[in-house]
Protein backbone atom coordinates (compact mmCIF):
# COMPACT_ATOMS: atom_id res chain seq x y z
CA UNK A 1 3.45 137.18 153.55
CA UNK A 2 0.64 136.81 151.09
CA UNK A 3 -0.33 133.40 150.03
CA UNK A 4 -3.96 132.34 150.63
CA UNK A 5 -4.76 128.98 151.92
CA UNK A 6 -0.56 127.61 152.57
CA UNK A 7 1.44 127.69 155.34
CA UNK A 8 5.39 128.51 156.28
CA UNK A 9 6.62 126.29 159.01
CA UNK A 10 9.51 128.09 161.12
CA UNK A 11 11.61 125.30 162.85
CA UNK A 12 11.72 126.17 166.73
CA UNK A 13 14.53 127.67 168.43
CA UNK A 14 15.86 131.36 168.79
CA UNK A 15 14.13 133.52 166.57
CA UNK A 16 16.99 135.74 164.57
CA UNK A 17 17.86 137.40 161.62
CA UNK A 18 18.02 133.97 159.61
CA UNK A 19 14.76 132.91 160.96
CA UNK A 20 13.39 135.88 159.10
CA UNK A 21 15.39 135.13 155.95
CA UNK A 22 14.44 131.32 156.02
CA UNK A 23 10.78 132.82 156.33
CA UNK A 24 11.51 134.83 153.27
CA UNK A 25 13.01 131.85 151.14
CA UNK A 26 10.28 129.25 152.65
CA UNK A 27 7.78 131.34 151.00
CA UNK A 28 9.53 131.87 147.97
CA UNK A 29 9.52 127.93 147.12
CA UNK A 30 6.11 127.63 148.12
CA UNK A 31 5.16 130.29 145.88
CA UNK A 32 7.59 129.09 142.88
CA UNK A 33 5.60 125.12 143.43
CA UNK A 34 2.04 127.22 143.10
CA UNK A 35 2.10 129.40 139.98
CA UNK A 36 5.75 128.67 138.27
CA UNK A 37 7.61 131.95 139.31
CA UNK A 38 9.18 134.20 142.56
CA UNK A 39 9.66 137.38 143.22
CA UNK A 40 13.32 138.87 141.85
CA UNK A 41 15.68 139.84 145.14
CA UNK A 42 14.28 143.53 144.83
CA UNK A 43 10.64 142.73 145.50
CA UNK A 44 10.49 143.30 149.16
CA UNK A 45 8.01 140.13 150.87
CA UNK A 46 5.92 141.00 153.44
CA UNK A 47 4.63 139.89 157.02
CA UNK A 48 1.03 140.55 156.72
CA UNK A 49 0.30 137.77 159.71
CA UNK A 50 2.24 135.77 161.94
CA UNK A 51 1.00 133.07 164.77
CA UNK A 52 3.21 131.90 167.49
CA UNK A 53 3.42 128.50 169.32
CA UNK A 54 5.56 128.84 172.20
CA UNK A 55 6.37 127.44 175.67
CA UNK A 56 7.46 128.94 178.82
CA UNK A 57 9.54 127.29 181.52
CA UNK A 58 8.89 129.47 184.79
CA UNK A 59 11.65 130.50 187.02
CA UNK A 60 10.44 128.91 190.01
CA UNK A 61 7.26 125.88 190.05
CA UNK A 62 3.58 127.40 189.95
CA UNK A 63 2.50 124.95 192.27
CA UNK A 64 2.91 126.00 195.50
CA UNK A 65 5.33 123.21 197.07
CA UNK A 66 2.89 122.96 200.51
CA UNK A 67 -0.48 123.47 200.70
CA UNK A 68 -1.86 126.28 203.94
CA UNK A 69 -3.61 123.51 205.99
CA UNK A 70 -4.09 126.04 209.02
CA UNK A 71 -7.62 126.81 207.92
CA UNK A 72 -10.37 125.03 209.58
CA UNK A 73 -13.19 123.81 206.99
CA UNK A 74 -16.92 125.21 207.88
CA UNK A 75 -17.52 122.53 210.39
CA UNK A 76 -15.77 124.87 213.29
CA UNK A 77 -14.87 121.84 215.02
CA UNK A 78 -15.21 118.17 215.95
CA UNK A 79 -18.62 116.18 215.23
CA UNK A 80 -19.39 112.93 214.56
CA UNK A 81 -22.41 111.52 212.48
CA UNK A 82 -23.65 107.42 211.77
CA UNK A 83 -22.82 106.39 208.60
CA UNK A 84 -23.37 103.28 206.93
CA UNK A 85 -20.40 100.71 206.27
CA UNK A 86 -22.13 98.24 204.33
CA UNK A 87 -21.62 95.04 205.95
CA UNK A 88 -19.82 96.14 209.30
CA UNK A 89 -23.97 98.85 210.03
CA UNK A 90 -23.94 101.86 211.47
CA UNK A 91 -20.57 103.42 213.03
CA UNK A 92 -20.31 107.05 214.93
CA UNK A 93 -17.96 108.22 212.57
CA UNK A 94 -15.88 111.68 213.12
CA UNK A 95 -16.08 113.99 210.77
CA UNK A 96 -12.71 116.40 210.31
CA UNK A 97 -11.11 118.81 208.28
CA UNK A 98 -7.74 118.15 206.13
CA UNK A 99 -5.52 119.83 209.10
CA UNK A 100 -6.67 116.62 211.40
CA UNK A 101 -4.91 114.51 209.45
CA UNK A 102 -1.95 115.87 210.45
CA UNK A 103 -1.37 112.84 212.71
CA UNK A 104 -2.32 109.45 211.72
CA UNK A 105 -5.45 108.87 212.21
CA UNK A 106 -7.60 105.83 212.05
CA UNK A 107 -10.71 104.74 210.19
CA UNK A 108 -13.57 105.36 210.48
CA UNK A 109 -13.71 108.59 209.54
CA UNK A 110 -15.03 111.40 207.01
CA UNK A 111 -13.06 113.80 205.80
CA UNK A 112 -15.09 117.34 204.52
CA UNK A 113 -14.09 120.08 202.22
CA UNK A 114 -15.66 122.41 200.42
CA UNK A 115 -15.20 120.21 196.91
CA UNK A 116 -14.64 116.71 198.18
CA UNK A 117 -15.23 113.99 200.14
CA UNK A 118 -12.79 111.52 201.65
CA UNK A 119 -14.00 108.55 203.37
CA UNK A 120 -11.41 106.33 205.90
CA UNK A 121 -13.30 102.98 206.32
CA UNK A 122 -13.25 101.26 209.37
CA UNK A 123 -9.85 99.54 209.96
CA UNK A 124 -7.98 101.69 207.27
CA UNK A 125 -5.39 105.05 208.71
CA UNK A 126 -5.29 108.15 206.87
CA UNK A 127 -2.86 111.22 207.10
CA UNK A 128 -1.54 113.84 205.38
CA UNK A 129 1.43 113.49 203.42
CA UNK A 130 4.39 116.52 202.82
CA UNK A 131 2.77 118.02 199.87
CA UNK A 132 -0.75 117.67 201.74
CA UNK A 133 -2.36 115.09 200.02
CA UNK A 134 -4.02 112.20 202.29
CA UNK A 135 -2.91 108.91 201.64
CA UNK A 136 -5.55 106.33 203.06
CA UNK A 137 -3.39 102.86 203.87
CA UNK A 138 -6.47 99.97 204.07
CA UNK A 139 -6.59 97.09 206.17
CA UNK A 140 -5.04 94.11 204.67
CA UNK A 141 -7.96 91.37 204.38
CA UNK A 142 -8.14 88.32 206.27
């Protein structure tokens, strides 16, 4: 359809043979409102350009519903380093991979990965839960 500078809004849904008629009489109106006249029923309109909003829903989830923990990260194994815990010094804290928190484990420890960082202070527990995520459970204060 030809018509510089104005839009025809198509209602979502199945598109079908009245979609394209709706199209047809949608910009006849807007046409008639801008200079006064439409075409007669034989002048053919035509679909010069057409954009499309639409929205999937996949068959199955594209997130994968576990994560592949069986990878070790590039430390190749236990270590430990000091770190600093503010007010409680220096600790010889373990450093692991995501896979060691398949069990419970408690604070303090460091948690290394490629793109992140996941600190267990002292006192807190950390593991992994079923979609692999770690959920760190703090100390309640005193």
């Amino acid at each position: 359809m030809r018509f510089a500078g104005r839009t025809v809004l198509v209602a979502g849904g199945t598109v079908g043979a009245g979609t394209v008629a709706g199209l047809a009489e949608g910009f006849g109106r807007e046409h008639e409102r801008t200079y006064g006249h439409r075409a007669g029923p034989d002048e053919p309109v035509e679909i010069v350009s057409l954009r499309v909003i639409a929205q999937g829903i996949p068959d199955r989830p594209r997130v994968p519903e576990r994560l592949r923990l069986d990878r070790p990260g590039p430390g190749g194994g236990p270590a430990t380093r000091r770190v600093y815990f503010g007010d409680l010094g220096w600790r010889q804290t373990p450093i692991l991979d995501r896979p060691d928190l398949r069990e419970a484990r408690g604070g303090p420890c460091i948690v290394e990965e490629y793109d992140a960082t996941c600190v267990v202070p002292p006192g807190a527990r950390a593991a992994l839960d079923a979609s692999g995520n770690i959920v760190v459970e703090l100390a309640a204060e005193i």
